[in-house]
Protein backbone atom coordinates (compact mmCIF):
# COMPACT_ATOMS: atom_id res chain seq x y z
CA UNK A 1 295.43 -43.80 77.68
CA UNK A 2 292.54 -46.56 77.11
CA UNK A 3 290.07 -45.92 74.05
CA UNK A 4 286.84 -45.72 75.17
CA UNK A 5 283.98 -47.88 73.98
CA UNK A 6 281.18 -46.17 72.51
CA UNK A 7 277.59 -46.86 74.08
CA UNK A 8 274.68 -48.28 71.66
CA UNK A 9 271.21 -47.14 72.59
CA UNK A 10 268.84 -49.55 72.71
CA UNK A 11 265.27 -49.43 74.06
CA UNK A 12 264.73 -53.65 74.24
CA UNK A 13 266.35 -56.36 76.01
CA UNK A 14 265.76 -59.62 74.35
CA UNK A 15 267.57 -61.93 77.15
CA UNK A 16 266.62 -65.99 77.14
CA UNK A 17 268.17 -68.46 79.28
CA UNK A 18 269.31 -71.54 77.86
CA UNK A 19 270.23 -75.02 79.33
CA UNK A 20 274.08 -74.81 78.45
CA UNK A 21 276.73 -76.42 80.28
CA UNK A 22 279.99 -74.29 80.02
CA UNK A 23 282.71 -76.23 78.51
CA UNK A 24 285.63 -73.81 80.85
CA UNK A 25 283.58 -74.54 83.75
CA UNK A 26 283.66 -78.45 82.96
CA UNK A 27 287.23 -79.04 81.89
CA UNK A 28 288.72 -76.83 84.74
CA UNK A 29 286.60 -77.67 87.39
CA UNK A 30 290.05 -78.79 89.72
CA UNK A 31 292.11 -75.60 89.27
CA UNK A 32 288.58 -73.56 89.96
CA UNK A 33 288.24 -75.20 92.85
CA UNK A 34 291.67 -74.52 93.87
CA UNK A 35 291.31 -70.86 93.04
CA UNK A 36 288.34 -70.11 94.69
CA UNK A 37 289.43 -71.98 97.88
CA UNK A 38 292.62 -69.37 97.70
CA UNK A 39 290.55 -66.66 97.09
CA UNK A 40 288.07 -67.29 100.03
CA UNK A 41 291.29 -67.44 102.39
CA UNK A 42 291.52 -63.39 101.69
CA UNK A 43 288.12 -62.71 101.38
CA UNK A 44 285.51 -65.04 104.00
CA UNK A 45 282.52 -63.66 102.58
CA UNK A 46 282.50 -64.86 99.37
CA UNK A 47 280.11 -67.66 98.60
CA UNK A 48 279.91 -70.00 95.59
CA UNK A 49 276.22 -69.22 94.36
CA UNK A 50 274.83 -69.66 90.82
CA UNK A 51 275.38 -66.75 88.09
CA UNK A 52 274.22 -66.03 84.97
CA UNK A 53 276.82 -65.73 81.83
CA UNK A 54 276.09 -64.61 78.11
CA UNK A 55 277.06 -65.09 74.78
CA UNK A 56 276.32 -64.92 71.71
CA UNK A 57 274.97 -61.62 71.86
CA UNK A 58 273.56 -59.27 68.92
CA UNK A 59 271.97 -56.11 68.11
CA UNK A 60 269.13 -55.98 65.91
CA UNK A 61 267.53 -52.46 65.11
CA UNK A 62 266.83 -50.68 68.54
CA UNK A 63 266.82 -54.12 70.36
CA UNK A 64 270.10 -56.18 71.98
CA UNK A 65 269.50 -59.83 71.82
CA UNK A 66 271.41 -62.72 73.99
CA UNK A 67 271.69 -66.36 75.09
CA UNK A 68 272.03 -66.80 79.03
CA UNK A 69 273.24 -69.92 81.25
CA UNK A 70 273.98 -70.80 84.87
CA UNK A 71 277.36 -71.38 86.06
CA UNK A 72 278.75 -71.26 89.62
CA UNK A 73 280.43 -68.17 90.87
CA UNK A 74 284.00 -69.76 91.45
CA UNK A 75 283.51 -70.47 87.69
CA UNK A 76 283.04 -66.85 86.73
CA UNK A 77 285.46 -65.23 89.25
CA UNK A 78 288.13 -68.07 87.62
CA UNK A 79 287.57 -67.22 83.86
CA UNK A 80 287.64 -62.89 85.18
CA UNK A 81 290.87 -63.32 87.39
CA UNK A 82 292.84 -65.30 84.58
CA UNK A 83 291.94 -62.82 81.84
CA UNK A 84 288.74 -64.31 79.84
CA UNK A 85 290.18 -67.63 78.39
CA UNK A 86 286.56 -68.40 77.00
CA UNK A 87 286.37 -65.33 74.69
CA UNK A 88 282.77 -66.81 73.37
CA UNK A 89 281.51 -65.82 77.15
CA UNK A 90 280.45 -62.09 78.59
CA UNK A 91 279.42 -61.10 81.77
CA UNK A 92 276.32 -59.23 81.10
CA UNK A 93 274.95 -57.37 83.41
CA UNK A 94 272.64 -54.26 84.28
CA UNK A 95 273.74 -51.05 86.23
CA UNK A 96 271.41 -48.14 87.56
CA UNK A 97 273.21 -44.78 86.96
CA UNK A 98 271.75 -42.69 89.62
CA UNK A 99 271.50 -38.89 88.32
CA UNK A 100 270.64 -36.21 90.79
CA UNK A 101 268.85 -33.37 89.75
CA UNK A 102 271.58 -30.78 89.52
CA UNK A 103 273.68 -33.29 86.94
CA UNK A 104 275.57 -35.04 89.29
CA UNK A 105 275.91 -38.87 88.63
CA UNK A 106 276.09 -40.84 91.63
CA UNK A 107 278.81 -44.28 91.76
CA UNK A 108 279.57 -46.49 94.74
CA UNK A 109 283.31 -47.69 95.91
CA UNK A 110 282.95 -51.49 96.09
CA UNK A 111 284.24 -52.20 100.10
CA UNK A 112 287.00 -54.61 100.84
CA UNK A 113 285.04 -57.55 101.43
CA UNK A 114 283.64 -57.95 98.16
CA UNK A 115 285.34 -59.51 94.74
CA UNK A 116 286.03 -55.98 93.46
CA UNK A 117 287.03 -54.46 96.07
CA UNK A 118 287.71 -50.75 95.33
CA UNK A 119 286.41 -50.23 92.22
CA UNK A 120 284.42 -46.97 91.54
CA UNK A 121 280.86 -47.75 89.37
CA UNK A 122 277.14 -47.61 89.48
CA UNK A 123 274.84 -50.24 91.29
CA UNK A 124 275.33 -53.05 89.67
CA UNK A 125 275.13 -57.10 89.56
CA UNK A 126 275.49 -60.06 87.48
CA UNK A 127 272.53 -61.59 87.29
CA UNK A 128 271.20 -64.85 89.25
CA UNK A 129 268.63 -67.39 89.63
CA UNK A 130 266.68 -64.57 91.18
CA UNK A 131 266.06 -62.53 87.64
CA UNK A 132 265.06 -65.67 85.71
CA UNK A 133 261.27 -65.24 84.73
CA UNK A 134 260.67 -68.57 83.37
CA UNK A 135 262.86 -68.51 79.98
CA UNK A 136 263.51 -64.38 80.77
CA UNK A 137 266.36 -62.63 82.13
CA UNK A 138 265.14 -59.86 84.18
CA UNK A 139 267.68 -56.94 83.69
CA UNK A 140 264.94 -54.55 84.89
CA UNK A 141 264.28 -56.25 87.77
CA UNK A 142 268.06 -56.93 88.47
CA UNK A 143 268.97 -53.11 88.64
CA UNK A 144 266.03 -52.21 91.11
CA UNK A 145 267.66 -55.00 93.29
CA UNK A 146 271.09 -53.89 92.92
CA UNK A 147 270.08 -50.37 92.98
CA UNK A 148 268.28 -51.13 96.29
CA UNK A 149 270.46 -53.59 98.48
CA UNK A 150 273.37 -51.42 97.66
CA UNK A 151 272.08 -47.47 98.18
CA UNK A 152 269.19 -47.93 99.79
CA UNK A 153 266.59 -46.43 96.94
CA UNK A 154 263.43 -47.69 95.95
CA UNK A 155 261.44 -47.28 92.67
CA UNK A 156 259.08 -45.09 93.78
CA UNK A 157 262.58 -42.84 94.56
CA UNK A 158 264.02 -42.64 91.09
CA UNK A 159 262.41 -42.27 87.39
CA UNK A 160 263.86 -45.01 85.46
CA UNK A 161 264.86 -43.85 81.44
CA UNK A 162 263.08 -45.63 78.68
CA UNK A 163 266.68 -46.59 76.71
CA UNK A 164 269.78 -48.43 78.23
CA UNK A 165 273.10 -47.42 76.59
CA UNK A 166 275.00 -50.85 76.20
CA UNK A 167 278.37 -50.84 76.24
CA UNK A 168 280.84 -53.96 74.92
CA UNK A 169 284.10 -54.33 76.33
CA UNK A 170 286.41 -56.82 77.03
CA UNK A 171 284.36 -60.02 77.55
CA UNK A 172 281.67 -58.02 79.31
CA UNK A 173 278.01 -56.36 78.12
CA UNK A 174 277.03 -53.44 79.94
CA UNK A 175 273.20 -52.51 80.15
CA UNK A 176 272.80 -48.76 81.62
CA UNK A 177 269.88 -47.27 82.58
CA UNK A 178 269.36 -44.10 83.89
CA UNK A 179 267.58 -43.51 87.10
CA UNK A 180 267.00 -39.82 87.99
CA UNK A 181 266.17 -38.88 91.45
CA UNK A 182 264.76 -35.64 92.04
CA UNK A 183 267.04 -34.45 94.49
CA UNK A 184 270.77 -32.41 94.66
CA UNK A 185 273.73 -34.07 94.63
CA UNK A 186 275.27 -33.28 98.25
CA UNK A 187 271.61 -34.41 99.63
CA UNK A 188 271.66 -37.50 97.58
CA UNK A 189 275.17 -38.49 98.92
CA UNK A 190 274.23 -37.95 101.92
CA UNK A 191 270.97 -39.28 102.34
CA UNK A 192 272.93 -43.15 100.73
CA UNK A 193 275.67 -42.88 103.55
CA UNK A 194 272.79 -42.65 105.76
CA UNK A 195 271.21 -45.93 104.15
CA UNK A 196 274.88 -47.45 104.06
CA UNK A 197 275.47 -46.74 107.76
CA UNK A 198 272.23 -48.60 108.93
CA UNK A 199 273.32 -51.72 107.00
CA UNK A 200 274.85 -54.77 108.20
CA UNK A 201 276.91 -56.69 105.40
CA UNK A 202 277.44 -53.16 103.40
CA UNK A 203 278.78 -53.88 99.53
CA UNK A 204 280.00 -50.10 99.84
CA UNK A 205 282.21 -48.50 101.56
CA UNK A 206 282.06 -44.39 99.78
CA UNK A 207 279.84 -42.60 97.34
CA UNK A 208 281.45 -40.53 95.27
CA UNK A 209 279.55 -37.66 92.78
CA UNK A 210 280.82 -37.31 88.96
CA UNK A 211 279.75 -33.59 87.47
CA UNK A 212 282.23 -33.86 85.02
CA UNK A 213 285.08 -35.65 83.39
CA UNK A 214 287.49 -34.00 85.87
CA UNK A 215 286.25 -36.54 88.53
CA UNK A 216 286.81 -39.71 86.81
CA UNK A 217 289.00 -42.02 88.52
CA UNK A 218 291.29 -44.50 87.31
CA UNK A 219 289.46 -47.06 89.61
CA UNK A 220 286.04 -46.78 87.31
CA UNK A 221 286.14 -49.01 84.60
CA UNK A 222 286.23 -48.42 81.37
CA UNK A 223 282.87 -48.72 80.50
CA UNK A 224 281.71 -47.05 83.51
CA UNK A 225 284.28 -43.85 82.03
CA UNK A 226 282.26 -44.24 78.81
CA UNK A 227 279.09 -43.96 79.67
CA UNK A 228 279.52 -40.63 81.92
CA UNK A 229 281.89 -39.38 78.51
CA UNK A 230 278.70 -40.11 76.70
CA UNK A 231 276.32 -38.14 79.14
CA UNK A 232 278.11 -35.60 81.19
């Protein structure tokens, strides 16, 4: 059985993006190219946008610090599929763990058109052109995005926690953040298949409710498993 990372509370993110060309992305621009081509050919709806990548990342009393930089997606899903060959690199990225009112946490089964197709976790993104706030990385704004394009909720739905449990694990920086919705379980499931039905290009394809460590599944990743170990 995997260890389990352990989360860091932290009640600041100190994100800056930096004009940084990625040496990986550079160098191995051909076989990218290549891969992404091959990968498209199973999955049509990918598309090559810009992403944002960390490293150099610290923690510094209650606060986690980090360097960001723009990269294409073929570049990412390249250095993820052949096992992080850049180990200076994370994917950093924010997640909104849904909690219902009776305890329940609330994750979303990634559909088969997607680059993670069938993984179990909470909405969640790596960031884009579209959190950059001048220098700023917007992990806030990120998970209300994520949070809304995949289940449907809104701010004024959820309260938001004033800490994000960060979790570091295997080339990748978590940022958690609770969002509580004051509603059951059951009627919170239901009321995000509702959402999911209604759209278009879904990301999801099942919502699934975690009350306790006898629901994990071995398709939620690890740090996804720690957190809920941490809160449930």
């Amino acid at each position: 059985m995997s260890v389990l990372p352990v989360p860091r509370r932290v009640r600041k993110l100190d994100l800056t993006f930096t004009d940084w060309q990625w040496p990986f992305a550079v160098e191995q621009r051909a076989r990218i190219d290549a891969h992404f081509a091959e990968e498209q050919r199973k999955i049509p709806e990918l598309f090559d946008g810009r992403v944002l990548l960390g490293r150099n990342h610290r923690f510094d009393a209650d606060t986690l610090h980090a360097e960001y930089f723009e990269t294409s997606f073929a570049s990412f899903l390249a250095w993820r599929d052949w096992g992080h060959p850049d180990k200076g690199v994370f994917n950093g990225f924010g997640a909104g763990a849904i909690r219902a009112n009776d305890g329940a946490f609330v994750l979303g089964e990634m559909a088969a058109n997607t680059s993670n197709a069938g993984k179990i976790y909470f909405a969640a993104g790596t960031p884009d052109l579209n959190d950059l706030r001048g220098s700023v990385v917007d992990i806030v704004g990120s998970v209300c995005r994520e949070t809304e394009e995949e289940t449907g909720l809104a701010e004024s739905d959820y309260r938001a926690a004033g800490t994000w449990d960060v979790i570091v694990s295997t080339s990748m920086v978590a940022m958690i953040r609770v969002l509580d919705v004051d509603r059951p379980g059951m009627e919170l499931k239901s009321r995000i298949e509702a959402s999911l039905a209604s759209q278009t290009h879904r990301e999801l394809s099942a919502i699934h409710l975690v009350r306790s460590i006898a629901d994990f599944d071995e398709r939620m990743p690890l740090y996804v498993r720690a957190f809920l170990a941490a809160h449930l």
